[in-house]
Structure formats: C-alpha cells, structure tokens
Protein backbone atom coordinates (compact mmCIF):
# COMPACT_ATOMS: atom_id res chain seq x y z
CA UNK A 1 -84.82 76.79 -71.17
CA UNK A 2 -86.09 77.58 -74.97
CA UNK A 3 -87.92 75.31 -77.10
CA UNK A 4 -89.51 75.57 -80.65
CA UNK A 5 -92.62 74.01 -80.07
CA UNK A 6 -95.14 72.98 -83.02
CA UNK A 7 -92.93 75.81 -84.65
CA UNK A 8 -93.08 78.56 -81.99
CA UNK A 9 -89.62 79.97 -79.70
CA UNK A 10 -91.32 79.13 -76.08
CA UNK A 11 -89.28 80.07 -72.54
CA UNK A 12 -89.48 77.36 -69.37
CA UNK A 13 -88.46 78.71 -66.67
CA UNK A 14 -89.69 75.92 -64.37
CA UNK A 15 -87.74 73.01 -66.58
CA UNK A 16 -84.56 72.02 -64.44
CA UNK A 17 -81.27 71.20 -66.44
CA UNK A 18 -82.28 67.62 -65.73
CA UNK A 19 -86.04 67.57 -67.87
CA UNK A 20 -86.39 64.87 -69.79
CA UNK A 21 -89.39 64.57 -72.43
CA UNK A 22 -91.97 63.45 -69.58
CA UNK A 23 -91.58 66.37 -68.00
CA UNK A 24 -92.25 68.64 -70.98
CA UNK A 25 -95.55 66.85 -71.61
CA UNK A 26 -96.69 67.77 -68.01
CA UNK A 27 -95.50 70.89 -68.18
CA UNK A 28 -97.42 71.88 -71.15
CA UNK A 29 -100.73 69.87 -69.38
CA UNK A 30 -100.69 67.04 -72.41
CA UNK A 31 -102.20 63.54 -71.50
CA UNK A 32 -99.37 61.27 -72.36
CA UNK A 33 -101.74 58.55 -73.86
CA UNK A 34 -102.84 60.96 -76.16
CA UNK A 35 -100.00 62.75 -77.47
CA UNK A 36 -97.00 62.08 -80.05
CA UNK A 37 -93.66 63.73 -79.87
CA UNK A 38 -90.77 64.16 -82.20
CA UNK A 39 -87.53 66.08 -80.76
CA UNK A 40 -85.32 67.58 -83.39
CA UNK A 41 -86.65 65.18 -86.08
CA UNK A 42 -86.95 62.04 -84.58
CA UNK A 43 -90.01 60.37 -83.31
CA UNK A 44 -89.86 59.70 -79.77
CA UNK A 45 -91.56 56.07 -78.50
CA UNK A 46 -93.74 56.93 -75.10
CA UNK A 47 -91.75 53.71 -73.43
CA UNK A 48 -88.78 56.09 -74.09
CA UNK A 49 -90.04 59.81 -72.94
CA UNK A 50 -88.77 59.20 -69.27
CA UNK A 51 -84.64 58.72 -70.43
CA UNK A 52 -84.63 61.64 -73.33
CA UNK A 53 -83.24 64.58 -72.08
CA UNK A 54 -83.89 67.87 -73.59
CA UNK A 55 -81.87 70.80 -74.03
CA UNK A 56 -82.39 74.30 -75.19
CA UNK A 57 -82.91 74.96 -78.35
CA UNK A 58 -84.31 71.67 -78.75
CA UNK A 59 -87.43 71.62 -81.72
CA UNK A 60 -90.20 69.29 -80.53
CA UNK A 61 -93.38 68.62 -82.53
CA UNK A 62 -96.54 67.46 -80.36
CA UNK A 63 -99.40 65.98 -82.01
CA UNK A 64 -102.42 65.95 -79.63
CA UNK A 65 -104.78 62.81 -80.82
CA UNK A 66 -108.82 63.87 -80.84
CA UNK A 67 -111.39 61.57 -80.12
CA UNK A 68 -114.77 61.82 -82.23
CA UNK A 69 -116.09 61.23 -85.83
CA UNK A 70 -118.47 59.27 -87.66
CA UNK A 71 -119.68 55.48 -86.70
C-alpha cells in the first residue's frame, strides 16, 4: 500500500486491504496516546482510529507530542 506520510511517498507491504488508522500507528511504532493524525485533511479523533480505513494513496500527517520544557 502507498502513503504520503508527514509529506514523504512510503510503501507497506505488511498493511492488509483491511488497515484501518490503528494499524498504521503500530506499524510505524507511534504510542497512540501521544500522537495526532489527520488523513487526507481531516483530523482524525483517537476514539475513531479503529473504524477509518485507509487506502493507497491516502496523505496522513502524524504529529508525535514531546514531553519536556521549563517549570
């Protein structure tokens, strides 16, 4: 399956027809309490991941959240 990811053409192999946006998020290794994804423009709610499919061609944007800073 290809994806733009964050901008770049990626190849998944291991995604079934079936993936959904969960599965992406494990594939890559994410931690899903720390990410936020948008598929082709839309902001996708965590509660929601599970019953979005993806397709190829699909163009996600992952924003990985960082811990850390001043106190």
């Amino acid at each position: 399956m290809q994806l733009v990811i964050n901008g770049q053409q990626r190849e998944f192999s291991d995604l079934p027809a079936t993936a959904n946006v969960s599965d992406l998020v494990t594939i890559l290794g994410l931690k899903g309490d720390r990410v936020a994804v948008e598929r082709n423009g839309e902001l996708v709610s965590r509660a929601s991941w599970i019953e979005t499919p993806i397709q190829s061609n699909d163009k996600f944007e992952i924003v990985h959240f960082v811990g850390g800073g001043l106190r």
